[in-house]
Protein backbone atom coordinates (compact mmCIF):
# COMPACT_ATOMS: atom_id res chain seq x y z
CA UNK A 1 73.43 72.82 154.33
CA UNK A 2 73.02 76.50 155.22
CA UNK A 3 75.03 79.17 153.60
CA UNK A 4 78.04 79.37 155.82
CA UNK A 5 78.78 75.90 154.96
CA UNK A 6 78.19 76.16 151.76
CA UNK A 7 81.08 78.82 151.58
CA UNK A 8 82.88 76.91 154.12
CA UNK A 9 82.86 73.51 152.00
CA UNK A 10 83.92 75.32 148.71
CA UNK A 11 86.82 77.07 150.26
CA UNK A 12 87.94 74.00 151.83
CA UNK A 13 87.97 72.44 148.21
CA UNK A 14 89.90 75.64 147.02
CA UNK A 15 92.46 75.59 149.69
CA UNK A 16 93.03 71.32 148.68
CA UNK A 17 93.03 71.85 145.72
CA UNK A 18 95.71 74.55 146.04
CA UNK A 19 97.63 72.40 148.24
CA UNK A 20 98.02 69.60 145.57
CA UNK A 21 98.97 71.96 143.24
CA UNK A 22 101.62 73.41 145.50
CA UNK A 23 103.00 70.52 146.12
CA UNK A 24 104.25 69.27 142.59
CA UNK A 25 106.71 71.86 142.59
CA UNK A 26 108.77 69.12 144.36
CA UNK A 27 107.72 66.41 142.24
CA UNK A 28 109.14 67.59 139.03
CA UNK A 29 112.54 65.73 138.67
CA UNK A 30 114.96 65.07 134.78
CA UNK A 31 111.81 63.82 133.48
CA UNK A 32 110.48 67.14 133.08
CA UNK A 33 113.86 68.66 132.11
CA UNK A 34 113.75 66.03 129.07
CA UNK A 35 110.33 66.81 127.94
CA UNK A 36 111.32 70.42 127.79
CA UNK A 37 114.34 69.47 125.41
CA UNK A 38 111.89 67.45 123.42
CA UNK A 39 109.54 69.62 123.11
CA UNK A 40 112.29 72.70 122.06
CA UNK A 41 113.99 70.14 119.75
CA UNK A 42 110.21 69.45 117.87
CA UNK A 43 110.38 70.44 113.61
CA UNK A 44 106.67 69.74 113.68
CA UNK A 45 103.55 70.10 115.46
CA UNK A 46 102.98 69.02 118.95
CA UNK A 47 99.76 67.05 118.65
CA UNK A 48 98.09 66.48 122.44
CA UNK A 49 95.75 63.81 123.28
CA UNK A 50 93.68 62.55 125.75
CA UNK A 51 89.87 61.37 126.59
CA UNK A 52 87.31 62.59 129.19
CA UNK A 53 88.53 64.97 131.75
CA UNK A 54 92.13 64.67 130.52
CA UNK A 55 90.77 65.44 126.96
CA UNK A 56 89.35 68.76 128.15
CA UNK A 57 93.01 69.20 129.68
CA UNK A 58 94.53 68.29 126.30
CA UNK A 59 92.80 71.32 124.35
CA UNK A 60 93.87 73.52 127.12
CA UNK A 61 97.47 72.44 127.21
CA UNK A 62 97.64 72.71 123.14
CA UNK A 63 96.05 76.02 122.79
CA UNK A 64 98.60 77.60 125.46
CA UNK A 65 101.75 75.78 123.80
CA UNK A 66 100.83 77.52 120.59
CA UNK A 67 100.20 80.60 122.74
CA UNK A 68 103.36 80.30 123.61
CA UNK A 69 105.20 79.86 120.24
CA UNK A 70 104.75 76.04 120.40
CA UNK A 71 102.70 74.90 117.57
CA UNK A 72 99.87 72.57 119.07
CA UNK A 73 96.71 70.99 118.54
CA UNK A 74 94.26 68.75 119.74
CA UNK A 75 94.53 65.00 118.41
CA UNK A 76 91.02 63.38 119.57
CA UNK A 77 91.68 60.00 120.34
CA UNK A 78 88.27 58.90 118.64
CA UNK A 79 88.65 60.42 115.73
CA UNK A 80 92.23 58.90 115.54
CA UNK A 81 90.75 55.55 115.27
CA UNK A 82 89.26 56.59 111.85
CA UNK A 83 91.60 58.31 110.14
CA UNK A 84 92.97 61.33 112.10
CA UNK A 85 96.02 59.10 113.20
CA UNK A 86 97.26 59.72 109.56
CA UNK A 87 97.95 63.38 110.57
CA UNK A 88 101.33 61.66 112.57
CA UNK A 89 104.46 62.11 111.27
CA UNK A 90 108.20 61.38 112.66
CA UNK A 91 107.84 65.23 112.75
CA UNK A 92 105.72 65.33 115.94
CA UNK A 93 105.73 65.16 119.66
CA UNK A 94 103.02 63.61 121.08
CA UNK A 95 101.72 64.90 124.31
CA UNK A 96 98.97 61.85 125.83
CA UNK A 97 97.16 62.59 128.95
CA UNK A 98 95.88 59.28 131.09
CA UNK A 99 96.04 59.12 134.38
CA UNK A 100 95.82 55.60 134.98
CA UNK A 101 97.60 55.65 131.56
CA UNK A 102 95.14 52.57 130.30
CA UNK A 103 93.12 54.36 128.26
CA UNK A 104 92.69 52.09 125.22
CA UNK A 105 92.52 55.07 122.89
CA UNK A 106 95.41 56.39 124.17
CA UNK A 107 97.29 53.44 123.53
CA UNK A 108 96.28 53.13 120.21
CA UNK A 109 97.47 56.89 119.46
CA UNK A 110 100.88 55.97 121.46
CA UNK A 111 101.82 52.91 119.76
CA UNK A 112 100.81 54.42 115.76
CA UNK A 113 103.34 57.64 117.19
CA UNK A 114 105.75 55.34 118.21
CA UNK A 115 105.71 53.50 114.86
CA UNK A 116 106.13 56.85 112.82
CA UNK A 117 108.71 57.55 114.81
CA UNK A 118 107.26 60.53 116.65
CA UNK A 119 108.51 61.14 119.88
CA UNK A 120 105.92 60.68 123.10
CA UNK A 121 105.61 62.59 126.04
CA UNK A 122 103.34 61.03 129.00
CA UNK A 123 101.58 62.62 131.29
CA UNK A 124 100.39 60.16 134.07
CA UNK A 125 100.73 58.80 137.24
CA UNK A 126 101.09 55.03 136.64
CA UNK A 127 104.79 54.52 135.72
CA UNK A 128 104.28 50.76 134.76
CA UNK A 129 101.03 51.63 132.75
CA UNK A 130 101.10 50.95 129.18
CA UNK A 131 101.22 53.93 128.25
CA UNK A 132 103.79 54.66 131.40
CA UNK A 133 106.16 51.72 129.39
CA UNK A 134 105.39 53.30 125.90
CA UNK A 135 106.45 56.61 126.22
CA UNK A 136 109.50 58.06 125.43
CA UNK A 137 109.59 60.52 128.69
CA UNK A 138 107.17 60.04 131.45
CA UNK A 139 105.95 62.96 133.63
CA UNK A 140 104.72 60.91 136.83
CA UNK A 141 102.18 63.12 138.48
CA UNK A 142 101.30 61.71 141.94
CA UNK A 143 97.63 63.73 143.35
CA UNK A 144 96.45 62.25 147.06
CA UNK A 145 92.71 60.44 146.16
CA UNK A 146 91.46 62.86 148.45
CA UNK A 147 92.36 66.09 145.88
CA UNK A 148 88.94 64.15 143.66
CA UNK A 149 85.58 64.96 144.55
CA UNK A 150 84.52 61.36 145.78
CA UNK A 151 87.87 60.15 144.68
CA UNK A 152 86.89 59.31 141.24
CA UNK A 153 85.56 62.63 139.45
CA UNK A 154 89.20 64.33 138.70
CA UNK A 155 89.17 67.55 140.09
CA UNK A 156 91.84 67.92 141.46
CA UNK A 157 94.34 65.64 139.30
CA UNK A 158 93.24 67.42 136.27
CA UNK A 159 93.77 70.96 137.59
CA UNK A 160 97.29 69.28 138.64
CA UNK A 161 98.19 68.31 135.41
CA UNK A 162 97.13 71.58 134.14
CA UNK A 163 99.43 72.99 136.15
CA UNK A 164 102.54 70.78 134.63
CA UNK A 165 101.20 72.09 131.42
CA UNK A 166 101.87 75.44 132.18
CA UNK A 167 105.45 74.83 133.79
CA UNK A 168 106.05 73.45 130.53
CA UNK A 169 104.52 76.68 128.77
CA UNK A 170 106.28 79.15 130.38
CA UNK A 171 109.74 77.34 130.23
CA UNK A 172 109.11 76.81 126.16
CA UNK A 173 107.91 80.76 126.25
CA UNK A 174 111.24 81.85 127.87
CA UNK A 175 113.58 79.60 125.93
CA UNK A 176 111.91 80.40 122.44
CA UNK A 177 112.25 84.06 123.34
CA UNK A 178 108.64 84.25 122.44
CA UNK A 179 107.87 88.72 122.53
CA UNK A 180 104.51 90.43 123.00
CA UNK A 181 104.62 91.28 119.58
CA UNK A 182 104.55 87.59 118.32
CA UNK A 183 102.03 87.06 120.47
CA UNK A 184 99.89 90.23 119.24
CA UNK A 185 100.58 89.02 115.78
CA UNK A 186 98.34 85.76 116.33
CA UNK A 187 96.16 87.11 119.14
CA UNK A 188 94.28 90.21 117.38
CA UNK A 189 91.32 90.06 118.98
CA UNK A 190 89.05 90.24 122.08
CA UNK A 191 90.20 92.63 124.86
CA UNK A 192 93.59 91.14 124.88
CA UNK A 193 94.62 91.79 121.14
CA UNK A 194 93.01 95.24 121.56
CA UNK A 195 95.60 95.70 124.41
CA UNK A 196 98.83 94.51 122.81
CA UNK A 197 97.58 96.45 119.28
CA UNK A 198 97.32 99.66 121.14
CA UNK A 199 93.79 99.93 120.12
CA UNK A 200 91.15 101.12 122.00
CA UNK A 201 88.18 98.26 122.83
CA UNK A 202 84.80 98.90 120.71
């Protein structure tokens, strides 16, 4: 492959990518309205899960809900099998990434939320997967097979969910009335804190 199609390849992937991502604006329905109220409505921490790919998505999606005034983090799966699934509490929401929703991790976090009474929050795109049945709001997120390199390795779905993730961070943002300041409080440093603190970068 010579250069041209080299650039011509990757901005094909860009511009499908971009296209799948366009096109959940349409595809968010009451579902997502719920998990917004459930999510506003949380007294505890929003713990997000999820395992490979949708793992990597997880930490993302938790570290911009906090961001955003939503306390988050990161439940490994794994580590929830020994021990970590203590940290659940009728206090939570449960965020669980799968997109087959099968994940037998995932299920195992699921059903221990469900029986402490947290609330769960699936993001998938099998309705009638377990974890599609378990939860107690389910984002369906429909990505063509064609948005995955090879139609396996989620590129594409994973950037989509991302994407869902940040609808539902910037809706939380403007409903908590999160300000700059708030933000600056917990964000001190790097280039950004320097920024909001009025100070000038070393």
């Amino acid at each position: 492959m010579d250069d041209q199609n080299i650039l011509f390849a990757a901005r094909q992937i860009i511009q499908r990518e971009a296209e799948v991502v366009a096109a959940l604006a349409q595809q968010l329905d009451a579902a997502f309205i719920a998990a917004v109220r459930v999510l506003l409505a949380c007294d505890g921490h929003v713990l997000v899960t999820g395992v490979g790919t949708s793992g990597a998505v997880a930490r993302r999606l938790a570290h911009l809900l906090t961001c955003c005034g939503t306390p988050a983090l990161y439940l490994h799966p794994g580590d929830a099998q020994h021990g970590m699934a203590g940290a659940i509490t009728a206090k939570n929401v449960v965020i669980a990434l799968s997109k087959g929703g099968e994940s037998a991790e995932i299920t195992f976090v699921v059903t221990y939320a469900r029986q402490q009474g947290a609330q769960v929050i699936a993001i998938t795109e099998q309705p009638e997967s377990t974890l599609g049945k378990l939860a107690d709001v389910a984002l369906i997120i429909h990505t063509p097979p064609a948005a995955d390199q090879l139609n396996y390795i989620a590129t594409g779905s994973s950037l989509a969910v991302a994407a869902v993730g940040d609808a539902l961070c910037g809706l939380l943002l403007r409903l908590r009335g999160r300000t700059l300041d708030a933000f600056a409080a917990t964000h001190p440093g790097g280039a950004v804190g320097q920024t909001l603190l009025g100070k000038p970068e070393e």
